[in-house]
PDB file of N, CA and C in Angstrom:
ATOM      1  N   UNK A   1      -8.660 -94.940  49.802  1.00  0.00           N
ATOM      2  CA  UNK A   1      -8.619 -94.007  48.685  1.00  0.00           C
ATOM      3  C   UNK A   1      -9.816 -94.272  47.774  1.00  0.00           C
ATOM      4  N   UNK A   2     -10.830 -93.432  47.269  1.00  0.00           N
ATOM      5  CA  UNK A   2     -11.761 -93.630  46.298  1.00  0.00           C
ATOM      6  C   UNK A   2     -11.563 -93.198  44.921  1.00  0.00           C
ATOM      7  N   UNK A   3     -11.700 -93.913  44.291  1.00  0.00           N
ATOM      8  CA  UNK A   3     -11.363 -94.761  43.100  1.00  0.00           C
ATOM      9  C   UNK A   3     -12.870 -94.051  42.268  1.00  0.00           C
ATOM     10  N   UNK A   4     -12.464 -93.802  40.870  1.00  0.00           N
ATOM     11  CA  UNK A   4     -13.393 -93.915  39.582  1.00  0.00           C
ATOM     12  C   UNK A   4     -13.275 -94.978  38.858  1.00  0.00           C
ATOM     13  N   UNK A   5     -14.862 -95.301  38.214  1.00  0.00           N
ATOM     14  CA  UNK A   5     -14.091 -96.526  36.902  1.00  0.00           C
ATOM     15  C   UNK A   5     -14.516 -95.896  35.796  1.00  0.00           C
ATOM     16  N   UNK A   6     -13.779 -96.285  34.612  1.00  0.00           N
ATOM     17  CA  UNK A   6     -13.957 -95.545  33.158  1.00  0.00           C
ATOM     18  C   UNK A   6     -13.926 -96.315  32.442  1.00  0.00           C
ATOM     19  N   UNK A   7     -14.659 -96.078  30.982  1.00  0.00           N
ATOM     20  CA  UNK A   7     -14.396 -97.290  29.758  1.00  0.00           C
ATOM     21  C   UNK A   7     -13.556 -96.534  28.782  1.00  0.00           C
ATOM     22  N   UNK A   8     -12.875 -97.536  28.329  1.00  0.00           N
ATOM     23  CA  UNK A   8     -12.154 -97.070  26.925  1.00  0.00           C
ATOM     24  C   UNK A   8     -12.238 -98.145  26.095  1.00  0.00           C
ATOM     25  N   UNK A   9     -11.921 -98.061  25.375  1.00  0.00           N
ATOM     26  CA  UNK A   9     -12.108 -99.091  23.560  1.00  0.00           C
ATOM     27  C   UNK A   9     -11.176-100.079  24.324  1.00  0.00           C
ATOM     28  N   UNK A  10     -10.749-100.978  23.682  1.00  0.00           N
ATOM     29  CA  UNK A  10      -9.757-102.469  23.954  1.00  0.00           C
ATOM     30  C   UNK A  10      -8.463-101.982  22.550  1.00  0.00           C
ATOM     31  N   UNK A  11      -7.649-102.278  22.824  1.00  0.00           N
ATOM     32  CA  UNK A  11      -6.302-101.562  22.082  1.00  0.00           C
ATOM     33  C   UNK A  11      -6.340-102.761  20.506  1.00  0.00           C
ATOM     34  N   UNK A  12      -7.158-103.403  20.399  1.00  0.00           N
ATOM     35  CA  UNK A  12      -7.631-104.148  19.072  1.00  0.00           C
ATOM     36  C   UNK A  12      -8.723-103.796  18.738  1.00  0.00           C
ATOM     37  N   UNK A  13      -9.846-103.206  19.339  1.00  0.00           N
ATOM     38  CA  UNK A  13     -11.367-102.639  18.889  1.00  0.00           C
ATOM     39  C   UNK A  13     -11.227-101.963  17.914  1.00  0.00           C
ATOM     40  N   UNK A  14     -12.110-102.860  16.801  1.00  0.00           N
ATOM     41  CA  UNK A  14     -12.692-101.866  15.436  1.00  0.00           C
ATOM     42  C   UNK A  14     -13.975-101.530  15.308  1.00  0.00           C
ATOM     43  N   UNK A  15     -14.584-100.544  15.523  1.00  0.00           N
ATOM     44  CA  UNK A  15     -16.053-100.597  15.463  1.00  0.00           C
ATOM     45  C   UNK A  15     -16.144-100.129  14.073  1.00  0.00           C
ATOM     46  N   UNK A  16     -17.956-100.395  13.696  1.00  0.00           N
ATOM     47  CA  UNK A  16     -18.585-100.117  12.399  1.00  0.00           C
ATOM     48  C   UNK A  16     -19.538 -99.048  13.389  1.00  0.00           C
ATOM     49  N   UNK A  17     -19.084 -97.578  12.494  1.00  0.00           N
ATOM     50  CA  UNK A  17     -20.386 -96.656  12.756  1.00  0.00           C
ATOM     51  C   UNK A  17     -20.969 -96.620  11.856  1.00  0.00           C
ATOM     52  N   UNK A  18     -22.552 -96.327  12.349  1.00  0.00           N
ATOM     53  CA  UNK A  18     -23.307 -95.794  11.134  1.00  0.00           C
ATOM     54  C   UNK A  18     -23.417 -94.318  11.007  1.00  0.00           C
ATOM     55  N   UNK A  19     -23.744 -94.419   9.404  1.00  0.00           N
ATOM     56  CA  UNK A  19     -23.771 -92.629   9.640  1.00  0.00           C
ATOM     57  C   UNK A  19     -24.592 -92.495   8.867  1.00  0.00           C
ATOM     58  N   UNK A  20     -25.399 -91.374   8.856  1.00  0.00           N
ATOM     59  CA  UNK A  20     -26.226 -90.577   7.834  1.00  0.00           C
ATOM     60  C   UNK A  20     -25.953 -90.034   7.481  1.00  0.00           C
ATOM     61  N   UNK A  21     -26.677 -88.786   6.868  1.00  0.00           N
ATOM     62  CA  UNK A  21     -26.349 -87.882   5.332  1.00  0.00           C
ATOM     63  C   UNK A  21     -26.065 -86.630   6.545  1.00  0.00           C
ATOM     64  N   UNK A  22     -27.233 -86.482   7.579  1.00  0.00           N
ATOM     65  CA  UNK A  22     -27.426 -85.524   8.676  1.00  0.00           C
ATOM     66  C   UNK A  22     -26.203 -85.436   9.186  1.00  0.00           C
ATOM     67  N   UNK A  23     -25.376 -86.021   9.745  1.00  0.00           N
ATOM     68  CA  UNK A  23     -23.811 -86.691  10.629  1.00  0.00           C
ATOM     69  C   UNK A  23     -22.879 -86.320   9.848  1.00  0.00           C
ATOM     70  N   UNK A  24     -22.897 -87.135   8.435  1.00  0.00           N
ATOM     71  CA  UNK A  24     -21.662 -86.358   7.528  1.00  0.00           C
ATOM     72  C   UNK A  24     -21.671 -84.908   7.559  1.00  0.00           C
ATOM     73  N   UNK A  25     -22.578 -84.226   7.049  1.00  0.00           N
ATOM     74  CA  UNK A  25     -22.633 -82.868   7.118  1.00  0.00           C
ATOM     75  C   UNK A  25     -22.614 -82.146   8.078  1.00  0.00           C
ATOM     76  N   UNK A  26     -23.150 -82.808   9.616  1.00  0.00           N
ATOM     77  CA  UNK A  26     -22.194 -81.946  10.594  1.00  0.00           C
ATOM     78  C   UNK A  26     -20.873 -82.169  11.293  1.00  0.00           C
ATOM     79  N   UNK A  27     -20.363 -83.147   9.931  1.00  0.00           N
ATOM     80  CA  UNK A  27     -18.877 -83.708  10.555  1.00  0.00           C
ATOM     81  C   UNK A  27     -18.342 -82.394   9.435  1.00  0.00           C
ATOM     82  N   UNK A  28     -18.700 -82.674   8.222  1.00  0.00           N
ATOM     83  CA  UNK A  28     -18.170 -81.281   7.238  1.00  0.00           C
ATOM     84  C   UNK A  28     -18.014 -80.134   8.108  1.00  0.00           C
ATOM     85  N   UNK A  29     -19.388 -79.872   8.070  1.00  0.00           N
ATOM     86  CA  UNK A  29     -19.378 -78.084   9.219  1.00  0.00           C
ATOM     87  C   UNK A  29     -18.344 -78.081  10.071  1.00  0.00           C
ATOM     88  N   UNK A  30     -18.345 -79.209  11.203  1.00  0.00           N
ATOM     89  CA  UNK A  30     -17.253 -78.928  12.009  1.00  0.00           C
ATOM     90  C   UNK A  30     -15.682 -78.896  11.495  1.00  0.00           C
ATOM     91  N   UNK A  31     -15.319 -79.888  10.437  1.00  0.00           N
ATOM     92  CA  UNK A  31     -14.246 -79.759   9.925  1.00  0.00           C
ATOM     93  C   UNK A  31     -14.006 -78.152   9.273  1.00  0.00           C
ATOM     94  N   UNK A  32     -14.542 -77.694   8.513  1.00  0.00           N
ATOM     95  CA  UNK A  32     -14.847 -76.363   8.125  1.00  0.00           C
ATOM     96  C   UNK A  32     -14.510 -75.672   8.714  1.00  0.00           C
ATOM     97  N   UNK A  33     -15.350 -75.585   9.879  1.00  0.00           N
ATOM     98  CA  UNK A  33     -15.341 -74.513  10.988  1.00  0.00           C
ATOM     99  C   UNK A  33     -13.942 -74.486  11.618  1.00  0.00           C
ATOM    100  N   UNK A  34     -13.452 -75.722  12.040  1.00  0.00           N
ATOM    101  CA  UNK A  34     -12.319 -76.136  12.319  1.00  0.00           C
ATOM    102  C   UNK A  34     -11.023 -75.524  11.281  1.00  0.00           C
ATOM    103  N   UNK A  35     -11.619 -75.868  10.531  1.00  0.00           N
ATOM    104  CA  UNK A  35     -10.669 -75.204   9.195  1.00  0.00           C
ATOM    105  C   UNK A  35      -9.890 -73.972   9.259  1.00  0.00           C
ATOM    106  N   UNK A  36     -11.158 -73.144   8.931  1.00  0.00           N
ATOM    107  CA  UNK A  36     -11.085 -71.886   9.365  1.00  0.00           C
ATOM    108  C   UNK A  36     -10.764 -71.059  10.562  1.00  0.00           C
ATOM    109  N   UNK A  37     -10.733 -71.448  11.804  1.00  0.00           N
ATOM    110  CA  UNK A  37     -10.486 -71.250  12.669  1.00  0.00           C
ATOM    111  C   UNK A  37      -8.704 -71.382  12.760  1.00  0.00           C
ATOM    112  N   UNK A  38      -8.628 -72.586  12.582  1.00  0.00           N
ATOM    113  CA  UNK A  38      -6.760 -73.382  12.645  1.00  0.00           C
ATOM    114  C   UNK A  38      -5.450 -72.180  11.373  1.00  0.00           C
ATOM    115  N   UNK A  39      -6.472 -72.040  10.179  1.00  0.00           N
ATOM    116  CA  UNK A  39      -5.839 -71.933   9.632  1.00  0.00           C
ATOM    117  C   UNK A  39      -5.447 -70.642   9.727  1.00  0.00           C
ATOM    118  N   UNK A  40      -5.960 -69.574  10.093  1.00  0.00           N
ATOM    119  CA  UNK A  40      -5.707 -68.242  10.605  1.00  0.00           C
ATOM    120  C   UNK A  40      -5.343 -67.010   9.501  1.00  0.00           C
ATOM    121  N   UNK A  41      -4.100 -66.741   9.210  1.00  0.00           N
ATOM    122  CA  UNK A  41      -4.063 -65.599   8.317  1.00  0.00           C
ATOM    123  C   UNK A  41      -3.157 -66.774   7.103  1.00  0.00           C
ATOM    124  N   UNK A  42      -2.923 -67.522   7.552  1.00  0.00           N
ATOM    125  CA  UNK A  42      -2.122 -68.123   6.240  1.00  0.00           C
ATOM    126  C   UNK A  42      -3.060 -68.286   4.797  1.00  0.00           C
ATOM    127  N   UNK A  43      -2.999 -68.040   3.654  1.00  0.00           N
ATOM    128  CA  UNK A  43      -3.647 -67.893   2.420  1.00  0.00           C
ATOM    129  C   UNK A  43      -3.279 -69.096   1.515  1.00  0.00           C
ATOM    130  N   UNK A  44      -2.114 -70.016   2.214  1.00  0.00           N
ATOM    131  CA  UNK A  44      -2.132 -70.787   1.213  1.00  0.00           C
ATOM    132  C   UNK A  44      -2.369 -72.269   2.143  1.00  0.00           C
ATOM    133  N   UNK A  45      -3.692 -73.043   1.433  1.00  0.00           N
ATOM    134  CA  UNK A  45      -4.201 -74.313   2.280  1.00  0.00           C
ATOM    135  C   UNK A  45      -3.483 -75.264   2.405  1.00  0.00           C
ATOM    136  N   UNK A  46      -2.522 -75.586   1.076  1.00  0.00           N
ATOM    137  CA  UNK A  46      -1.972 -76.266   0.592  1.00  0.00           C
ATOM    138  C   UNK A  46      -0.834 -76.969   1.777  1.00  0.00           C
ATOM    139  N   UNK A  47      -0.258 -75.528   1.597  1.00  0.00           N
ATOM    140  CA  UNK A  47       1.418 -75.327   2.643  1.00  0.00           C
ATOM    141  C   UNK A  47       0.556 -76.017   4.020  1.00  0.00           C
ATOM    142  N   UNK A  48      -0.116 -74.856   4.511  1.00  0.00           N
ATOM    143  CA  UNK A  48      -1.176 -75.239   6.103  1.00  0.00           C
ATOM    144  C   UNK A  48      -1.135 -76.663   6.326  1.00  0.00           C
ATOM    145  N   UNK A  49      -1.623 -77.300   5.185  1.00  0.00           N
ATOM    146  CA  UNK A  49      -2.389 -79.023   5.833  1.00  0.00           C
ATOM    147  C   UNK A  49      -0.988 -79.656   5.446  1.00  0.00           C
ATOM    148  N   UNK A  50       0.172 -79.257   4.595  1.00  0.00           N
ATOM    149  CA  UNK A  50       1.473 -80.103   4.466  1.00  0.00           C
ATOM    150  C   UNK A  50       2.330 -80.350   5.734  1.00  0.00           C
ATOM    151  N   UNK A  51       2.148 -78.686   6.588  1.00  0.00           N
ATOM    152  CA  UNK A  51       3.097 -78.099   8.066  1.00  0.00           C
ATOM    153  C   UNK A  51       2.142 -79.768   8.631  1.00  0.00           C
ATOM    154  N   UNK A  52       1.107 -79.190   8.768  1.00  0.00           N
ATOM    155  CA  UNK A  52       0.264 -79.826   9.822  1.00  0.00           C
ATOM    156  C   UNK A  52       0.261 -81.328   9.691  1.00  0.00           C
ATOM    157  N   UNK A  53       0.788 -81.999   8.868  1.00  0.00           N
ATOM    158  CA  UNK A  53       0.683 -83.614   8.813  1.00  0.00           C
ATOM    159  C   UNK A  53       2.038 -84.221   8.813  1.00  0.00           C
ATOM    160  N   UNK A  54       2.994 -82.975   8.875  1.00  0.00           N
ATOM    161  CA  UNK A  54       4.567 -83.861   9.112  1.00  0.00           C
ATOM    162  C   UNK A  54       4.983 -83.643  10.479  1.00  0.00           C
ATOM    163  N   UNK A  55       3.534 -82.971  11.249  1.00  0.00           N
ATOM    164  CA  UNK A  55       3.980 -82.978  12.704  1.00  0.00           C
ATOM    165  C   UNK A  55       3.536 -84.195  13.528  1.00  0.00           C
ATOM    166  N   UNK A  56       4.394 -84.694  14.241  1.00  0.00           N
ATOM    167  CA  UNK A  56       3.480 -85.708  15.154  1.00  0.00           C
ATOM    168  C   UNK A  56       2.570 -85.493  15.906  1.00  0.00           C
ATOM    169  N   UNK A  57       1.162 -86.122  16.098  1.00  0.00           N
ATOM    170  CA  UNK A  57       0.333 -85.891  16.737  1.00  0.00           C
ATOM    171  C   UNK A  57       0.003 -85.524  18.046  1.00  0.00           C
ATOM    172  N   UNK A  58       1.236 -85.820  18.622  1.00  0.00           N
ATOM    173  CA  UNK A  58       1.937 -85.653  20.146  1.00  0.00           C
ATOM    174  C   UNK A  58       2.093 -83.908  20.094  1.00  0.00           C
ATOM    175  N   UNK A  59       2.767 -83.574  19.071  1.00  0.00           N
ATOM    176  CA  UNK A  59       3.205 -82.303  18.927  1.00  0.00           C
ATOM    177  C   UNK A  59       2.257 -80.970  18.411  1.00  0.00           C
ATOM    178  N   UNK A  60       1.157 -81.600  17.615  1.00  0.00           N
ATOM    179  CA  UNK A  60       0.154 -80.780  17.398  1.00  0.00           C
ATOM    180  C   UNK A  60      -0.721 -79.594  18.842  1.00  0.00           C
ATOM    181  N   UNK A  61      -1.194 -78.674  18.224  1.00  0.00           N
ATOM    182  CA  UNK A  61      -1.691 -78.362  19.571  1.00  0.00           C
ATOM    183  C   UNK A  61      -3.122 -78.529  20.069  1.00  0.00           C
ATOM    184  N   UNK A  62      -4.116 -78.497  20.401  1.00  0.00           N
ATOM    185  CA  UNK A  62      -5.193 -78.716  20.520  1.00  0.00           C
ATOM    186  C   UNK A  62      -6.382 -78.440  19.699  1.00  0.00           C
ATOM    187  N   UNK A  63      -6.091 -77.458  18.809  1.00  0.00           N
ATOM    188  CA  UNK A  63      -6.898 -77.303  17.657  1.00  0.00           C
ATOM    189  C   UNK A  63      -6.390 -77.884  16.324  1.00  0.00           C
ATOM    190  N   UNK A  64      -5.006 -78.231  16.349  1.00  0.00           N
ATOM    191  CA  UNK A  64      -4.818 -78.890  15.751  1.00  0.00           C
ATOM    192  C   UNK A  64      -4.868 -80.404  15.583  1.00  0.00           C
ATOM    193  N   UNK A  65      -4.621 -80.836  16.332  1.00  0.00           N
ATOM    194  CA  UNK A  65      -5.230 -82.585  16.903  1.00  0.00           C
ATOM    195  C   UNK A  65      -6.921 -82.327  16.201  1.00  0.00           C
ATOM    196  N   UNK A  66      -7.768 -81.321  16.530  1.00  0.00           N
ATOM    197  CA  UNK A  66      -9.251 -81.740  16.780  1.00  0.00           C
ATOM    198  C   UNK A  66      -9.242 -81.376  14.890  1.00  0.00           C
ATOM    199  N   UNK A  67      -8.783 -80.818  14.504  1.00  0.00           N
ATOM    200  CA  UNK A  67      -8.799 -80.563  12.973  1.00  0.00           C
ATOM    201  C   UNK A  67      -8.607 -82.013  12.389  1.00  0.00           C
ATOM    202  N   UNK A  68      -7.416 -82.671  12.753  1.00  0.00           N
ATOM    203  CA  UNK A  68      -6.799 -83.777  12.402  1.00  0.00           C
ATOM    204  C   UNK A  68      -7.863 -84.878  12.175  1.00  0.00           C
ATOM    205  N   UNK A  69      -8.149 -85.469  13.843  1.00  0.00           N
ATOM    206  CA  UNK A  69      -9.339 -86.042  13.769  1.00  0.00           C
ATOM    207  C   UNK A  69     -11.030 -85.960  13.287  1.00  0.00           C
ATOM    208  N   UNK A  70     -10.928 -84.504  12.734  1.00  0.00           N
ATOM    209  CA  UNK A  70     -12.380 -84.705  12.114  1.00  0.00           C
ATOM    210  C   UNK A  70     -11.910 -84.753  10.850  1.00  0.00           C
ATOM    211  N   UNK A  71     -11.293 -84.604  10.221  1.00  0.00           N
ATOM    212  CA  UNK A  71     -10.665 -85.163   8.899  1.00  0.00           C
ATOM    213  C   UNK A  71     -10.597 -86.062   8.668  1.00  0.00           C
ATOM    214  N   UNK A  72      -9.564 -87.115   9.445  1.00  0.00           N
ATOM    215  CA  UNK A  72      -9.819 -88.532   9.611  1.00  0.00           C
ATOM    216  C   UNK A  72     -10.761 -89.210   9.604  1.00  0.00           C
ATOM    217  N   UNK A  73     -11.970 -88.907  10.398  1.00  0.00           N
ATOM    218  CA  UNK A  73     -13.393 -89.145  10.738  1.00  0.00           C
ATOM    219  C   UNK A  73     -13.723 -88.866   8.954  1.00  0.00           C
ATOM    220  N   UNK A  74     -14.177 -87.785   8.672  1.00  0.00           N
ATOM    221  CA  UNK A  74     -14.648 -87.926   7.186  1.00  0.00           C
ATOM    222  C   UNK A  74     -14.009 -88.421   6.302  1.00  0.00           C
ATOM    223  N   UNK A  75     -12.716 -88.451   5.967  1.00  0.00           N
ATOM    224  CA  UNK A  75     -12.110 -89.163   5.053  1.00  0.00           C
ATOM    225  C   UNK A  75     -12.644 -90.530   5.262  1.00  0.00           C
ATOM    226  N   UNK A  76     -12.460 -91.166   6.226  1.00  0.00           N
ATOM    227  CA  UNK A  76     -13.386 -92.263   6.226  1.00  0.00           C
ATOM    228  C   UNK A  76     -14.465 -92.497   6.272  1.00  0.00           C
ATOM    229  N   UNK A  77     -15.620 -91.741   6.144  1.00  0.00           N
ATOM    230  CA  UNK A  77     -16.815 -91.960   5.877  1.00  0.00           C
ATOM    231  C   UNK A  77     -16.720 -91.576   4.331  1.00  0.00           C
ATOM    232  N   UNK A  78     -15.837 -91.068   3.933  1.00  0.00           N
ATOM    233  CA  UNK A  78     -15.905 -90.753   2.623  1.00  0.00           C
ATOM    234  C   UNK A  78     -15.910 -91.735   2.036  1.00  0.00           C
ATOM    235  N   UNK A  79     -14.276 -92.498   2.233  1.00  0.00           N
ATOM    236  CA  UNK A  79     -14.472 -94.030   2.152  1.00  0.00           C
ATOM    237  C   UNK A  79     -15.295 -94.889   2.179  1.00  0.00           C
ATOM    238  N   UNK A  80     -15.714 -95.272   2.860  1.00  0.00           N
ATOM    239  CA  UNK A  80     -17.199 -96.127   3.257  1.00  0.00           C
ATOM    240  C   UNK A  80     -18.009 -95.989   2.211  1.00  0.00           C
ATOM    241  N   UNK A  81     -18.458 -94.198   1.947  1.00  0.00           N
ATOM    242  CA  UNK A  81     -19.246 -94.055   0.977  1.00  0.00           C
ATOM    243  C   UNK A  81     -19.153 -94.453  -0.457  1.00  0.00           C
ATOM    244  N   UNK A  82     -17.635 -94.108  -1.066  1.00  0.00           N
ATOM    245  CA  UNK A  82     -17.498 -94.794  -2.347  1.00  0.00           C
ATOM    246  C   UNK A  82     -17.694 -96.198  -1.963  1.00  0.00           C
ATOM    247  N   UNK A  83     -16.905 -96.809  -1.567  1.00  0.00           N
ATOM    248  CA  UNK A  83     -16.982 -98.299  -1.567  1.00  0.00           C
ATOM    249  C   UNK A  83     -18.476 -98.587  -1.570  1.00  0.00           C
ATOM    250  N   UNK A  84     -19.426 -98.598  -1.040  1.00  0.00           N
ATOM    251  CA  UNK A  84     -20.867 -98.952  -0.793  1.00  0.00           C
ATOM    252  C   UNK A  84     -21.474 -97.833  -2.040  1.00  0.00           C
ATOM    253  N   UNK A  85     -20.849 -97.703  -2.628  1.00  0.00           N
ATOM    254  CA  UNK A  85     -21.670 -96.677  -3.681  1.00  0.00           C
ATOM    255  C   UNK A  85     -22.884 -95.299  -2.727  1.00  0.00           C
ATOM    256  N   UNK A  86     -22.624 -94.759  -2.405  1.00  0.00           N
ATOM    257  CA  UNK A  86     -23.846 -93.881  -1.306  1.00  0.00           C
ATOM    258  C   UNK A  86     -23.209 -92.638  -1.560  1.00  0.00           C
ATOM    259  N   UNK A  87     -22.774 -92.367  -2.911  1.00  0.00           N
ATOM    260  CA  UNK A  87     -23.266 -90.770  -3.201  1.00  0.00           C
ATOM    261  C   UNK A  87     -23.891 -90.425  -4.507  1.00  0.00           C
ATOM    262  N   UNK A  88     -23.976 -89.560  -4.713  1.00  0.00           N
ATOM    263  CA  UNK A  88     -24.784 -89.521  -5.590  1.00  0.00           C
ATOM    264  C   UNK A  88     -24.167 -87.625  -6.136  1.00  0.00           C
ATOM    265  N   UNK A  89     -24.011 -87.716  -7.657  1.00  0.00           N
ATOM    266  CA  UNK A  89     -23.363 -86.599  -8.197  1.00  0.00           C
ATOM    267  C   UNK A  89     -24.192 -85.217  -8.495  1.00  0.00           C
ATOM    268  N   UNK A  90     -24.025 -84.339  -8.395  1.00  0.00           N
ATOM    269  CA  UNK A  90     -25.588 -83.138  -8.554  1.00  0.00           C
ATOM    270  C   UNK A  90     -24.388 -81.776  -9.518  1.00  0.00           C
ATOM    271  N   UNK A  91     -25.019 -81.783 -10.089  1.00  0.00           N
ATOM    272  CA  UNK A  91     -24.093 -80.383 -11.374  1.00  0.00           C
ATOM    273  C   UNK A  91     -24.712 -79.238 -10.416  1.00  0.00           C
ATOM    274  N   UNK A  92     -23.774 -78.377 -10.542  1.00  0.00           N
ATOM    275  CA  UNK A  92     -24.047 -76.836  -9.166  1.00  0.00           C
ATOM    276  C   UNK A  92     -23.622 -75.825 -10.799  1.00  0.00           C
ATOM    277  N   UNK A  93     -24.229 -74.902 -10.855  1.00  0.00           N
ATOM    278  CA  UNK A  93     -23.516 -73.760 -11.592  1.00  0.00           C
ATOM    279  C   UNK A  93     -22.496 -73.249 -10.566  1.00  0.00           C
ATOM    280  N   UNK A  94     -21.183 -72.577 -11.719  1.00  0.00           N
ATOM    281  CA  UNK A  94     -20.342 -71.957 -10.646  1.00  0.00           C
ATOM    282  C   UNK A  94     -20.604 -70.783 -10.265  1.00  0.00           C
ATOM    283  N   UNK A  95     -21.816 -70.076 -10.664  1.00  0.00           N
ATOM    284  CA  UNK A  95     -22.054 -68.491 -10.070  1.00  0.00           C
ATOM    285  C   UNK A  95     -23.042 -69.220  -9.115  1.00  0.00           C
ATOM    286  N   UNK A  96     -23.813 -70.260  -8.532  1.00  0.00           N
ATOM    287  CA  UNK A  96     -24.639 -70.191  -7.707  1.00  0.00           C
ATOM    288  C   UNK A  96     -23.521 -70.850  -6.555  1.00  0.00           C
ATOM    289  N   UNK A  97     -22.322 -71.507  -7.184  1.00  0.00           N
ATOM    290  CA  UNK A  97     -21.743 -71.987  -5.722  1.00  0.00           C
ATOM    291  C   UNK A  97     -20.791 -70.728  -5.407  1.00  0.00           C
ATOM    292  N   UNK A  98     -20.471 -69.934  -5.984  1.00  0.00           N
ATOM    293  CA  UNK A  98     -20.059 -68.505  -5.596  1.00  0.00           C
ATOM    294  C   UNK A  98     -21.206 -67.940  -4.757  1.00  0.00           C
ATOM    295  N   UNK A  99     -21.878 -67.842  -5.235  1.00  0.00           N
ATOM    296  CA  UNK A  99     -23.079 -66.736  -3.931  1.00  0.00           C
ATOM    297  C   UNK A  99     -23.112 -67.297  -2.760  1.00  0.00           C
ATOM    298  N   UNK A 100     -23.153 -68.612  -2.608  1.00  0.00           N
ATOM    299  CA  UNK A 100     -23.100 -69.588  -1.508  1.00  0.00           C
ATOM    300  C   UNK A 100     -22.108 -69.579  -0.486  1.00  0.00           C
ATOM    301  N   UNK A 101     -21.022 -69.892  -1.551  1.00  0.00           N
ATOM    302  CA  UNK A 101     -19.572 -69.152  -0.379  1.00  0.00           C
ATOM    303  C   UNK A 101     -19.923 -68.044  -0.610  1.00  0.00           C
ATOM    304  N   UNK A 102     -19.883 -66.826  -1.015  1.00  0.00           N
ATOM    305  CA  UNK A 102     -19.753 -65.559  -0.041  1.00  0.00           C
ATOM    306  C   UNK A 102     -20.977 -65.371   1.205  1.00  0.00           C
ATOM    307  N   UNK A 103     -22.010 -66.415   0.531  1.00  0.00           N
ATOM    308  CA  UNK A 103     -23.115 -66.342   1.789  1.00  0.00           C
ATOM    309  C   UNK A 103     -22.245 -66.907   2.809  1.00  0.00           C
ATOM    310  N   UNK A 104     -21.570 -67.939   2.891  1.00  0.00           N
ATOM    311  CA  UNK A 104     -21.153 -68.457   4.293  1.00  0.00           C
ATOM    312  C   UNK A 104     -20.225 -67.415   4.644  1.00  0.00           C
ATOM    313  N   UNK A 105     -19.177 -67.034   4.078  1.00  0.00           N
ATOM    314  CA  UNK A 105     -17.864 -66.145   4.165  1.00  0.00           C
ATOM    315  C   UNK A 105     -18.914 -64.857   5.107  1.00  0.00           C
ATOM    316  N   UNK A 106     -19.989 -64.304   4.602  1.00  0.00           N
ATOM    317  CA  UNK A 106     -20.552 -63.525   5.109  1.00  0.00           C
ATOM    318  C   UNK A 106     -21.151 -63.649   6.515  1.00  0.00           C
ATOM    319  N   UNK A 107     -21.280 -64.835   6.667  1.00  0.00           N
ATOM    320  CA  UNK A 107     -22.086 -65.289   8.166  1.00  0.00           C
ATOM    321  C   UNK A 107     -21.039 -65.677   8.661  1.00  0.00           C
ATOM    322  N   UNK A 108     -19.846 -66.097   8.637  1.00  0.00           N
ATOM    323  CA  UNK A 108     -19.350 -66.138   9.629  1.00  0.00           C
ATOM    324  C   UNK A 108     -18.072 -65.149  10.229  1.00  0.00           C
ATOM    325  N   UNK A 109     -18.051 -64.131   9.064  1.00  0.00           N
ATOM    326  CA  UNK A 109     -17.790 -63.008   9.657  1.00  0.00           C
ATOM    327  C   UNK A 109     -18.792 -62.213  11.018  1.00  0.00           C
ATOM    328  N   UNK A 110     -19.857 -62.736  10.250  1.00  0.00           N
ATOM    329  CA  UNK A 110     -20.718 -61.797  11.702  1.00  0.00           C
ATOM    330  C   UNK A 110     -20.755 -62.689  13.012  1.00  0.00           C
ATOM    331  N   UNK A 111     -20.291 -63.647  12.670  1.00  0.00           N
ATOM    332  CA  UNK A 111     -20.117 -64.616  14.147  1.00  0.00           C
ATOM    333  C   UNK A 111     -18.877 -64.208  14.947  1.00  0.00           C
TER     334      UNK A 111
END
């Protein structure tokens, strides 16, 4: 019989990733994207991410698991980041972060 071999982590492995500014932000996008996609016609986020975290992970469905884990993933780099001090605060007006979302809201309607 022929046989594959595969690696997986060791069931005690903790690794340290590094990340950049580049990585966080396409961990955001994908969470986002993810977001939006999962969350569908429901209007309230709140309820959405409450359903979605009293389910077991076993029970989630496949877009939901991948939502889960890129959340996880940034929440902990978020982490990382306070602790090590590595952000840094920037004042946005709220009419320029309005144009911004409807710029995205707008592009990804046309997607």
């Amino acid at each position: 019989m022929e046989s594959v071999k595969s690696r997986e982590l060791k069931d005690d492995a903790i690794l340290n990733v590094k990340v950049n500014k580049t990585f966080y932000l396409m961990c955001k996008s994908a969470l986002f994207t993810s977001f939006k996609e999962i969350q569908g016609d429901s209007k309230n986020a709140e309820e959405f991410i409450k359903n979605l975290v009293s389910k077991k992970y076993e029970e989630m469905t496949d877009k939901e698991r991948t939502f889960y884990t890129i959340t996880l993933l940034v929440g902990e780099i978020e982490k990382q980041a306070v602790e090590t001090n590595s952000f840094i605060e920037k004042e946005h007006s709220l009419e320029d972060l309005k144009k911004d979302l409807e710029a995205n809201i707008s592009k990804s309607n046309e997607d």
